[in-house]
C-alpha atoms as a PDB file:
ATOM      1  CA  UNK A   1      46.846  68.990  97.399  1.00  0.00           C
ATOM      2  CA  UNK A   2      44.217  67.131  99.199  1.00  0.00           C
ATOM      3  CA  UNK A   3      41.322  68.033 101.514  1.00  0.00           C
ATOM      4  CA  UNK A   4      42.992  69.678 105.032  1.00  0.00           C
ATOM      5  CA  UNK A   5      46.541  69.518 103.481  1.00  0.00           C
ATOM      6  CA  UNK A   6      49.153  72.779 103.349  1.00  0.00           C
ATOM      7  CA  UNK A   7      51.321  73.315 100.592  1.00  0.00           C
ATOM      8  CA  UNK A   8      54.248  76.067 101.479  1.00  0.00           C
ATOM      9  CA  UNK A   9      55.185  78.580  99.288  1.00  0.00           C
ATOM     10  CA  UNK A  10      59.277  78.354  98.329  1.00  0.00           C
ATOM     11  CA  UNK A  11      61.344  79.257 101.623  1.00  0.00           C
ATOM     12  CA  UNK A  12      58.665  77.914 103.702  1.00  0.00           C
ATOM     13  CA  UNK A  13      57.895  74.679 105.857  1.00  0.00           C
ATOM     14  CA  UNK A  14      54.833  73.281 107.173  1.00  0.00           C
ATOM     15  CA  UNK A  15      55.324  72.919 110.962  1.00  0.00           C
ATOM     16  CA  UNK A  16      54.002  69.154 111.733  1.00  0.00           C
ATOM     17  CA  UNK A  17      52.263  70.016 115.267  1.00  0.00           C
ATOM     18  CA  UNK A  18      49.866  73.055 114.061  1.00  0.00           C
ATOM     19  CA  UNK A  19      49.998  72.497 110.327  1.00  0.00           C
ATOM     20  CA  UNK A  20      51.118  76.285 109.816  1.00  0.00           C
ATOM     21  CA  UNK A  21      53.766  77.501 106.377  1.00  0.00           C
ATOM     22  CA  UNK A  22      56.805  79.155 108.674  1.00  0.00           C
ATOM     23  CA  UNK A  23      59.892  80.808 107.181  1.00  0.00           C
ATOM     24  CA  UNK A  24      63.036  78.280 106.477  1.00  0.00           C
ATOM     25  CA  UNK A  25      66.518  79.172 106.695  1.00  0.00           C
ATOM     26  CA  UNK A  26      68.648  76.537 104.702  1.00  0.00           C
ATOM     27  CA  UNK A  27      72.184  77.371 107.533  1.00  0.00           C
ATOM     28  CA  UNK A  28      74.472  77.669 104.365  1.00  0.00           C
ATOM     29  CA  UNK A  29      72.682  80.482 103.001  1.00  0.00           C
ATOM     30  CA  UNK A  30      71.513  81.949 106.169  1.00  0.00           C
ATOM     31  CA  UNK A  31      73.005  80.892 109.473  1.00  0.00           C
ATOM     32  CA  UNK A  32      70.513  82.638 112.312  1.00  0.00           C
ATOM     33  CA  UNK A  33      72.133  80.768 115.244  1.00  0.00           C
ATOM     34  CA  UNK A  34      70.430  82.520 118.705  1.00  0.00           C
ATOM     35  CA  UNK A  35      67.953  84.382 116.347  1.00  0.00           C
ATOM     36  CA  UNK A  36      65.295  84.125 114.678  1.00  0.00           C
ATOM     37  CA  UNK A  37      63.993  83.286 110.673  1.00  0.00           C
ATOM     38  CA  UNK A  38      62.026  85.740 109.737  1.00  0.00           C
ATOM     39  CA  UNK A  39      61.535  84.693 106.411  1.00  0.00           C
ATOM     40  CA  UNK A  40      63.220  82.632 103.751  1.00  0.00           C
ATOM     41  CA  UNK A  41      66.658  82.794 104.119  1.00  0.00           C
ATOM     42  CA  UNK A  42      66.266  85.798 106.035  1.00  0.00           C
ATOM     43  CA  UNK A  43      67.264  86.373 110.011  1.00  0.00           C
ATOM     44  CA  UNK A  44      66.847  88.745 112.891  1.00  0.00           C
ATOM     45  CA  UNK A  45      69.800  88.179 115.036  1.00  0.00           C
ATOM     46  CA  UNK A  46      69.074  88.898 118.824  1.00  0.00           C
ATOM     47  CA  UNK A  47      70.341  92.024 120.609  1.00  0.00           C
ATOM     48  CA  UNK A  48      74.193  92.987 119.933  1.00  0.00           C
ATOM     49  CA  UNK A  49      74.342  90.852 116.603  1.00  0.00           C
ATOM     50  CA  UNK A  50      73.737  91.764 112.976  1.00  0.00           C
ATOM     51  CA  UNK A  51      73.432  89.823 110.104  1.00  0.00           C
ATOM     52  CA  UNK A  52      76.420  90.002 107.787  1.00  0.00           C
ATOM     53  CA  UNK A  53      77.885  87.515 105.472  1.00  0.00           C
ATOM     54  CA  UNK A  54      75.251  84.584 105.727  1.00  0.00           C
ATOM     55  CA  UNK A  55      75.109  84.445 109.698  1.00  0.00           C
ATOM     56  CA  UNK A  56      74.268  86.623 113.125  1.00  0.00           C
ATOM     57  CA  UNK A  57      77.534  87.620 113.833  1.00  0.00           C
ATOM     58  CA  UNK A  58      78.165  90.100 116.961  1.00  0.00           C
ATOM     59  CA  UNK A  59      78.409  93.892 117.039  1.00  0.00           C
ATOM     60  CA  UNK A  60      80.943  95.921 118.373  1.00  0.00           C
ATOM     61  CA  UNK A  61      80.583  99.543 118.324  1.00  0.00           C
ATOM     62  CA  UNK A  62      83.582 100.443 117.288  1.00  0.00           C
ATOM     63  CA  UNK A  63      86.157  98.542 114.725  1.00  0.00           C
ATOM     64  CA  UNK A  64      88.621  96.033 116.979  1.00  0.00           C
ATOM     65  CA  UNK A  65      92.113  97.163 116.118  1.00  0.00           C
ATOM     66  CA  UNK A  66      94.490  94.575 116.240  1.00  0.00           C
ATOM     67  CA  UNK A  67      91.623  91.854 117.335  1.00  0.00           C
ATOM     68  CA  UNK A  68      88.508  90.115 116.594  1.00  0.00           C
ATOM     69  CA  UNK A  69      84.405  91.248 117.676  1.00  0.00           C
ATOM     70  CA  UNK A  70      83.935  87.584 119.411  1.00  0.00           C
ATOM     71  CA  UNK A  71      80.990  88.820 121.666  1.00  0.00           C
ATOM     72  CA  UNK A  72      78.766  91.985 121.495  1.00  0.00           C
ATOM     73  CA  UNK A  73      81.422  94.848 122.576  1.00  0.00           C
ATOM     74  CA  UNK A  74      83.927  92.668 123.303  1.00  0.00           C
ATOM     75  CA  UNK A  75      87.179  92.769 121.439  1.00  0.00           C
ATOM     76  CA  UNK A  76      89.350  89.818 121.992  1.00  0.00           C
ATOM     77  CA  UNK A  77      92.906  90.547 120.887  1.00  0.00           C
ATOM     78  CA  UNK A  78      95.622  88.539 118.605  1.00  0.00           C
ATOM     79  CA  UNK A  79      98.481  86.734 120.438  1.00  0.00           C
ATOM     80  CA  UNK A  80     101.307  89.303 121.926  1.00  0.00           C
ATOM     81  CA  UNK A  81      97.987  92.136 122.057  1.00  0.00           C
ATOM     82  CA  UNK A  82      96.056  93.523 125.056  1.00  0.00           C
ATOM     83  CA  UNK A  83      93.151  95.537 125.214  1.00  0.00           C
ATOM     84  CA  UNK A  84      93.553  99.591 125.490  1.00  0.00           C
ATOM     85  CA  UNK A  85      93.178 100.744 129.290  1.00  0.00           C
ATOM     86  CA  UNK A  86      91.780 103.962 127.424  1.00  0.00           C
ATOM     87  CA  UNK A  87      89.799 101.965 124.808  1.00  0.00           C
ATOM     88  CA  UNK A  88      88.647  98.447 125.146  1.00  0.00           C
ATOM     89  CA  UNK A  89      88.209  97.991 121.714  1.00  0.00           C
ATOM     90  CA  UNK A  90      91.560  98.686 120.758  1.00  0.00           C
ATOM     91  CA  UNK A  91      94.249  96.296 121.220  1.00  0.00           C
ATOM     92  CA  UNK A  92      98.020  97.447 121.572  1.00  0.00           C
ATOM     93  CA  UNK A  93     100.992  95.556 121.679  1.00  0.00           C
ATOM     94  CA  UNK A  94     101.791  93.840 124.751  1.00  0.00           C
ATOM     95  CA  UNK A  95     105.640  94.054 126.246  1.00  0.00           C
ATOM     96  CA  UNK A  96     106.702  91.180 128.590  1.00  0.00           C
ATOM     97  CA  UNK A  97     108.694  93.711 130.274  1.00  0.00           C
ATOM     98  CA  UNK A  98     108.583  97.305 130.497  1.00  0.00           C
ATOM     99  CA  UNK A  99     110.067  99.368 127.519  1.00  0.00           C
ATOM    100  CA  UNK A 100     112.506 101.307 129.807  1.00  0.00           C
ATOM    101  CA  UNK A 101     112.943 104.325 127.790  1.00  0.00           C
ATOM    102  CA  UNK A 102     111.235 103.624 124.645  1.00  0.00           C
ATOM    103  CA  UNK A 103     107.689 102.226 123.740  1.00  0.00           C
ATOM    104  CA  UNK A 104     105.840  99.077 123.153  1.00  0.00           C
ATOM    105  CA  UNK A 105     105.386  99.347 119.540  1.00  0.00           C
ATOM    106  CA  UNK A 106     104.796  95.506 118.387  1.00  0.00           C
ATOM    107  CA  UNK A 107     104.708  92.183 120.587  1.00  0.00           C
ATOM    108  CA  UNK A 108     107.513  92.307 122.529  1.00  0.00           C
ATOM    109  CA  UNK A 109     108.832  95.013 120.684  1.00  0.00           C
ATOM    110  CA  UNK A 110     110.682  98.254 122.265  1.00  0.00           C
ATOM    111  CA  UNK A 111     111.484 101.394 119.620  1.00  0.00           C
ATOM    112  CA  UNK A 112     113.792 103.430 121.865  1.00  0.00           C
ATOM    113  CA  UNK A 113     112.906 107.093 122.102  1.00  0.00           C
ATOM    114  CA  UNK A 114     115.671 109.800 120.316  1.00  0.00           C
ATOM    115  CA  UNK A 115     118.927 109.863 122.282  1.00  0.00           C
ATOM    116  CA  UNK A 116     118.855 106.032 123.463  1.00  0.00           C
ATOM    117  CA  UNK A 117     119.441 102.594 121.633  1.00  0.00           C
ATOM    118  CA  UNK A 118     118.250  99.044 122.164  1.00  0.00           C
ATOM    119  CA  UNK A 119     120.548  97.672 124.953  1.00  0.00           C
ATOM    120  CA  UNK A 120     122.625  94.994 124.429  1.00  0.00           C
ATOM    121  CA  UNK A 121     122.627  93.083 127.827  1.00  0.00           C
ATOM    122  CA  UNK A 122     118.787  93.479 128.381  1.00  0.00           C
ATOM    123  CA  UNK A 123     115.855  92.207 126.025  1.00  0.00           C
ATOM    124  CA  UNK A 124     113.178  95.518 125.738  1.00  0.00           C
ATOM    125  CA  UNK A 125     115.343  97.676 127.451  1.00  0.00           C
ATOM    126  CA  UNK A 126     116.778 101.144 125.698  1.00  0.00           C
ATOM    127  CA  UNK A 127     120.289 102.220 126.863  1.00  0.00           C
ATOM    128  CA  UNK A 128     121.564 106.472 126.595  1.00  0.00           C
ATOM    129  CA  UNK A 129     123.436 106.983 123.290  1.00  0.00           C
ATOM    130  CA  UNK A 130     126.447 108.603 123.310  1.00  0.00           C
ATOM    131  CA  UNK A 131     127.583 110.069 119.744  1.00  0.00           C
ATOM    132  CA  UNK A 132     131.885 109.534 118.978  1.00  0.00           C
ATOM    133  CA  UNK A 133     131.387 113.224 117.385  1.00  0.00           C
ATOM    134  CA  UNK A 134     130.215 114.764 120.755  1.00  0.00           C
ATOM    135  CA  UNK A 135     131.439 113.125 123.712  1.00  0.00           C
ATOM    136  CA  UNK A 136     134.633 110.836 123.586  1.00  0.00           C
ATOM    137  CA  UNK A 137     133.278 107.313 124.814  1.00  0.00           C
ATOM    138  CA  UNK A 138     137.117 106.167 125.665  1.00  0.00           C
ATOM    139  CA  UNK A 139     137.115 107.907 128.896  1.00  0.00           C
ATOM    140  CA  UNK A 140     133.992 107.140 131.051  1.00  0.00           C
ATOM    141  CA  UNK A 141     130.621 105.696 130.615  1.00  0.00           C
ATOM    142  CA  UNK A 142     127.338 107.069 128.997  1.00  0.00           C
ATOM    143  CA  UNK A 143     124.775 108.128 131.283  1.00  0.00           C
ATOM    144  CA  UNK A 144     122.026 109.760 129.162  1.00  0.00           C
ATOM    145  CA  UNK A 145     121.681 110.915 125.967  1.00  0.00           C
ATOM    146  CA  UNK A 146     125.155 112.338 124.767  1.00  0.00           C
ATOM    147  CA  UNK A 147     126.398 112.707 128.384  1.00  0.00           C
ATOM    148  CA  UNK A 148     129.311 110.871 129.953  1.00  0.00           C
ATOM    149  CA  UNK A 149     130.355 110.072 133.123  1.00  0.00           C
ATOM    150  CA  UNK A 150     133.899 109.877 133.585  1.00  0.00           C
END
């Protein structure tokens, strides 16, 4: 090394305007994107990102159920998910139409609650069940759970 000349240390550049060793992050090992190398390979991601894996990645505060952490706090859901009214980092299922007597339990999914079965003229729609053993179906039609109408 000559008169007025740098040499880095490993996992350090010389910057060409001010002649000064700064960290170097090689983007395979350690992607900082929006923040900052602190040292070789080493980043300090801005506010509501950590480092994890080899990059600054965001941080939700709680795990996204059924989704994906795509901006700090923000849970964006799979396909056929919504977030949670009660918890926006939750995503449930998501019903095109409304689970008339039963719930949402998967993407355009209904599970009928006890006493009622999944109709057969309407798609996410739970009709009453009327049980052969109790009631005799034959002679009217079945108006809630296990009660006919004749």
């Amino acid at each position: 090394v000559g008169l007025n000349a740098c040499e880095c240390f490993s996992g350090f550049r010389e910057t060409v305007e001010s002649h000064v060793c700064m960290p170097e992050c090689d983007p395979d090992i350690a992607d900082c994107g929006s923040g900052t190398c602190v040292g070789p390979n080493r980043c300090d991601c801005v506010e509501g990102f950590i480092f994890e894996g080899n990059r600054c990645i965001p941080r939700c505060d709680s795990t996204c159920i059924n989704g994906a952490c795509t901006k700090p706090n923000t849970c964006t859901c799979k396909e056929g998910f919504v977030n949670s009214p009660a918890n926006p980092s939750e995503c449930v299922p998501f019903c095109s139409s409304e689970c008339q007597n039963g719930t949402c339990v998967g993407p355009d999914t209904c599970q009928c609650l006890p006493g009622y079965q999944q109709s057969h003229t309407e798609a996410n729609s739970c009709e009453p069940s009327c049980d052969s053993k109790f009631v005799d179906i034959a002679n009217g039609d079945c108006i809630a759970p296990n009660v006919l109408q004749c």
